[in-house]
C-alpha atoms as a PDB file:
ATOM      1  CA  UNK A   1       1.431 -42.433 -17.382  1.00  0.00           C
ATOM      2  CA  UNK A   2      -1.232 -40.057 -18.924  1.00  0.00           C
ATOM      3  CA  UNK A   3      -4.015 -41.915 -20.814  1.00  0.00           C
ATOM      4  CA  UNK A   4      -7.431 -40.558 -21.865  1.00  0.00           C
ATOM      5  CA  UNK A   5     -10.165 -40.828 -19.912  1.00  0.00           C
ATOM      6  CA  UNK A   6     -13.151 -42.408 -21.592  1.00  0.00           C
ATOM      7  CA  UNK A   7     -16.201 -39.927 -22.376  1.00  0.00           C
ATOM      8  CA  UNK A   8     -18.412 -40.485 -19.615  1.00  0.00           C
ATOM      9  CA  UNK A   9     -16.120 -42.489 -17.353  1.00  0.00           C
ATOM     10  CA  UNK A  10     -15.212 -40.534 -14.213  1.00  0.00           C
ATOM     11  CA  UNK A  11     -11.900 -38.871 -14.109  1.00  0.00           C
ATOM     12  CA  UNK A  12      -9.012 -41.021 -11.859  1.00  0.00           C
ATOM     13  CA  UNK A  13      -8.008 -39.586  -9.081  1.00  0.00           C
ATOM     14  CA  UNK A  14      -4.716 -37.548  -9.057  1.00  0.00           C
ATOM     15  CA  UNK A  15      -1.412 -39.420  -8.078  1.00  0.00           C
ATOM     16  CA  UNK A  16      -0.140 -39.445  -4.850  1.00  0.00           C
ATOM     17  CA  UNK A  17       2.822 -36.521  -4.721  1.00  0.00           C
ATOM     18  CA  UNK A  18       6.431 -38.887  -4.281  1.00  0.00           C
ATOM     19  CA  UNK A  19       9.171 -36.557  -3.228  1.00  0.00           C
ATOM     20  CA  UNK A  20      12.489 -37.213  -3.946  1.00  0.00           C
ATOM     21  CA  UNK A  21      15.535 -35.584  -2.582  1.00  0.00           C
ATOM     22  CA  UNK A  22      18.482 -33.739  -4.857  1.00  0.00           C
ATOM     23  CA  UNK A  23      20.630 -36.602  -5.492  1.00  0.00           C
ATOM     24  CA  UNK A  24      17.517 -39.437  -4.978  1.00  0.00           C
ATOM     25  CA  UNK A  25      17.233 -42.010  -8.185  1.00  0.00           C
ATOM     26  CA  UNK A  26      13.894 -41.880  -9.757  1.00  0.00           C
ATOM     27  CA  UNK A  27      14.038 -45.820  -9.844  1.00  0.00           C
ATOM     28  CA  UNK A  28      12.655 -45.497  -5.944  1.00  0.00           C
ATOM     29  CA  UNK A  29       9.522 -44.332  -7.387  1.00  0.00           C
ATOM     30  CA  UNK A  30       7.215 -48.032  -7.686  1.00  0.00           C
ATOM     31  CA  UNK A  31       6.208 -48.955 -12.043  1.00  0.00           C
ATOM     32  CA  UNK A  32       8.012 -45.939 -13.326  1.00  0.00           C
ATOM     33  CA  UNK A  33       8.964 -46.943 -16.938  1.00  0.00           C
ATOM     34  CA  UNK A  34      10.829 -43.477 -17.536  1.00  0.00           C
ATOM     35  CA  UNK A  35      13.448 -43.612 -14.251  1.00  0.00           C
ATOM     36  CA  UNK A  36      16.203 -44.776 -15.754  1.00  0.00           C
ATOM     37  CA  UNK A  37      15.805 -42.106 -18.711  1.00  0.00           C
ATOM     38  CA  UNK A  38      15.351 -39.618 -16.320  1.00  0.00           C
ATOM     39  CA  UNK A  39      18.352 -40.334 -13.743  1.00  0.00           C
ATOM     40  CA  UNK A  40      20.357 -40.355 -17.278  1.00  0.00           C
ATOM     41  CA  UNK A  41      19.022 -36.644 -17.979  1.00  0.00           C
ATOM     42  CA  UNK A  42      19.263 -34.683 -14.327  1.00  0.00           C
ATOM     43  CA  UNK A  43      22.869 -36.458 -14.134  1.00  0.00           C
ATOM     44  CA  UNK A  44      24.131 -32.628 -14.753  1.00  0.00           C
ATOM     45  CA  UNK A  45      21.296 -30.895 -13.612  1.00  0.00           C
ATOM     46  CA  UNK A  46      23.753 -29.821 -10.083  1.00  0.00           C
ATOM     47  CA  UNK A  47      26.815 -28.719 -12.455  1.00  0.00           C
ATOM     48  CA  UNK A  48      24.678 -26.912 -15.062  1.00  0.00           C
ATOM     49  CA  UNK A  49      22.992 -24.937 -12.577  1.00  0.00           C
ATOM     50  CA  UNK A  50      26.248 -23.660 -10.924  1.00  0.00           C
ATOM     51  CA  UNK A  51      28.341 -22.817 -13.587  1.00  0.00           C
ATOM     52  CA  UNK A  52      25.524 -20.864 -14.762  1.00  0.00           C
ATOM     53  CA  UNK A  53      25.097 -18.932 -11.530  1.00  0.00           C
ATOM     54  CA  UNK A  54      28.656 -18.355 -11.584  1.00  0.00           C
ATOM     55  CA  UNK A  55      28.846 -16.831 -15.102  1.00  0.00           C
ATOM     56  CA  UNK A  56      28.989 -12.747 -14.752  1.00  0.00           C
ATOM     57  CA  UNK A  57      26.455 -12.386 -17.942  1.00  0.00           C
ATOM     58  CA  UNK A  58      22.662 -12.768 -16.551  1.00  0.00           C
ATOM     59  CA  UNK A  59      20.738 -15.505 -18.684  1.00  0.00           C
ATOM     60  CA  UNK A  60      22.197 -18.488 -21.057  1.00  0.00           C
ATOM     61  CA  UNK A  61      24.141 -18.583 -24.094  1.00  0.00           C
ATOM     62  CA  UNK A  62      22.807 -21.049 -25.905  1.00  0.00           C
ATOM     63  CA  UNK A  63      23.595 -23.531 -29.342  1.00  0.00           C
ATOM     64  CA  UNK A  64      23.395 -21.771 -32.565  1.00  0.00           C
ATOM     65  CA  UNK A  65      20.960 -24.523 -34.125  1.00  0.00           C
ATOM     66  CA  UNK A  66      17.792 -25.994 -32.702  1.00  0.00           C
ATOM     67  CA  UNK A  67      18.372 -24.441 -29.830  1.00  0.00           C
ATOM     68  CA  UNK A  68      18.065 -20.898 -30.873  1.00  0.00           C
ATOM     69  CA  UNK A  69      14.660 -22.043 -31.747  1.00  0.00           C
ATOM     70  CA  UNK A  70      14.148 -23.024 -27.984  1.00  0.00           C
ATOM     71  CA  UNK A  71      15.172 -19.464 -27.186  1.00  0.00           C
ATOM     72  CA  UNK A  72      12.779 -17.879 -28.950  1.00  0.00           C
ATOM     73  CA  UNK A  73       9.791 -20.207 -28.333  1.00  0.00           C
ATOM     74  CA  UNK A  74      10.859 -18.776 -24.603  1.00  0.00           C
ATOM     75  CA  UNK A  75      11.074 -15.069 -25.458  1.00  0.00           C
ATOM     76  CA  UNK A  76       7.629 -15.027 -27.367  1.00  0.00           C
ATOM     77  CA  UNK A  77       6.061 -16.956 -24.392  1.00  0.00           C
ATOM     78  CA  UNK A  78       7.396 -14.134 -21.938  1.00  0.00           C
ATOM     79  CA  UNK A  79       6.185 -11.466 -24.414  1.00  0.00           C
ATOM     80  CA  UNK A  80       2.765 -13.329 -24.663  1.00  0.00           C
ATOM     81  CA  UNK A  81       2.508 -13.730 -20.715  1.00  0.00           C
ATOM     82  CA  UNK A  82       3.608 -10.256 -20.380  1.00  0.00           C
ATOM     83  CA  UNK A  83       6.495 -10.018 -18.667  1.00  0.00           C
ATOM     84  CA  UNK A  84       8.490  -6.794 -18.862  1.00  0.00           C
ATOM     85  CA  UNK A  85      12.056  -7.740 -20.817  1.00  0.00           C
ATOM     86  CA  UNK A  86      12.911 -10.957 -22.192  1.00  0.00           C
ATOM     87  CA  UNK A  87      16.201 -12.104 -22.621  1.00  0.00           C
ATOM     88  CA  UNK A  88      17.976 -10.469 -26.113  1.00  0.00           C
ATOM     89  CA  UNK A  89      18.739 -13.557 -28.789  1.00  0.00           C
ATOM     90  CA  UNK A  90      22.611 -14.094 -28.639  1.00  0.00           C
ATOM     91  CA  UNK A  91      24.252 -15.709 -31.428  1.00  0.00           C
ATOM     92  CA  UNK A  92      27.858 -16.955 -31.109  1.00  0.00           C
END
């Protein structure tokens, strides 16, 4: 995992890319503490991402609580990068 480099001491090299197919556990990747954790969180990933392409309305509707806040970090950072139009806050 990331850990600082001591001033001075050279800088590791990078990791070796592992690829892993679309439904591939992250427990085949060798002394990865966090596979388990992740397998648990891209369980949905497949599901989310088609009932969100089949919704009519372009973007997501999200939570009314933290995650507005999410939304918003989101449309300031495409105003910042300058992107055109971000997506309008929607409150249910």
């Amino acid at each position: 995992m990331l850990q600082p480099v001591p001033e001075g001491a050279p800088r590791p090299l990078p990791a070796e890319p592992i690829h892993l197919g679309m439904n591939d556990s992250y427990t085949q990747v060798p002394d990865f503490p966090l596979a388990k954790v992740l397998d648990q969180d891209t369980e949905n990933f497949y599901r989310q991402w088609a009932g969100m392409n089949a919704s009519m309305k372009p973007g997501q509707t999200l939570a009314n609580y933290q995650e507005v806040r999410i939304r918003n970090f989101h449309n300031t950072l495409d105003d910042y990068l300058g992107q055109v139009e971000a997506v309008p806050l929607v409150f249910k």
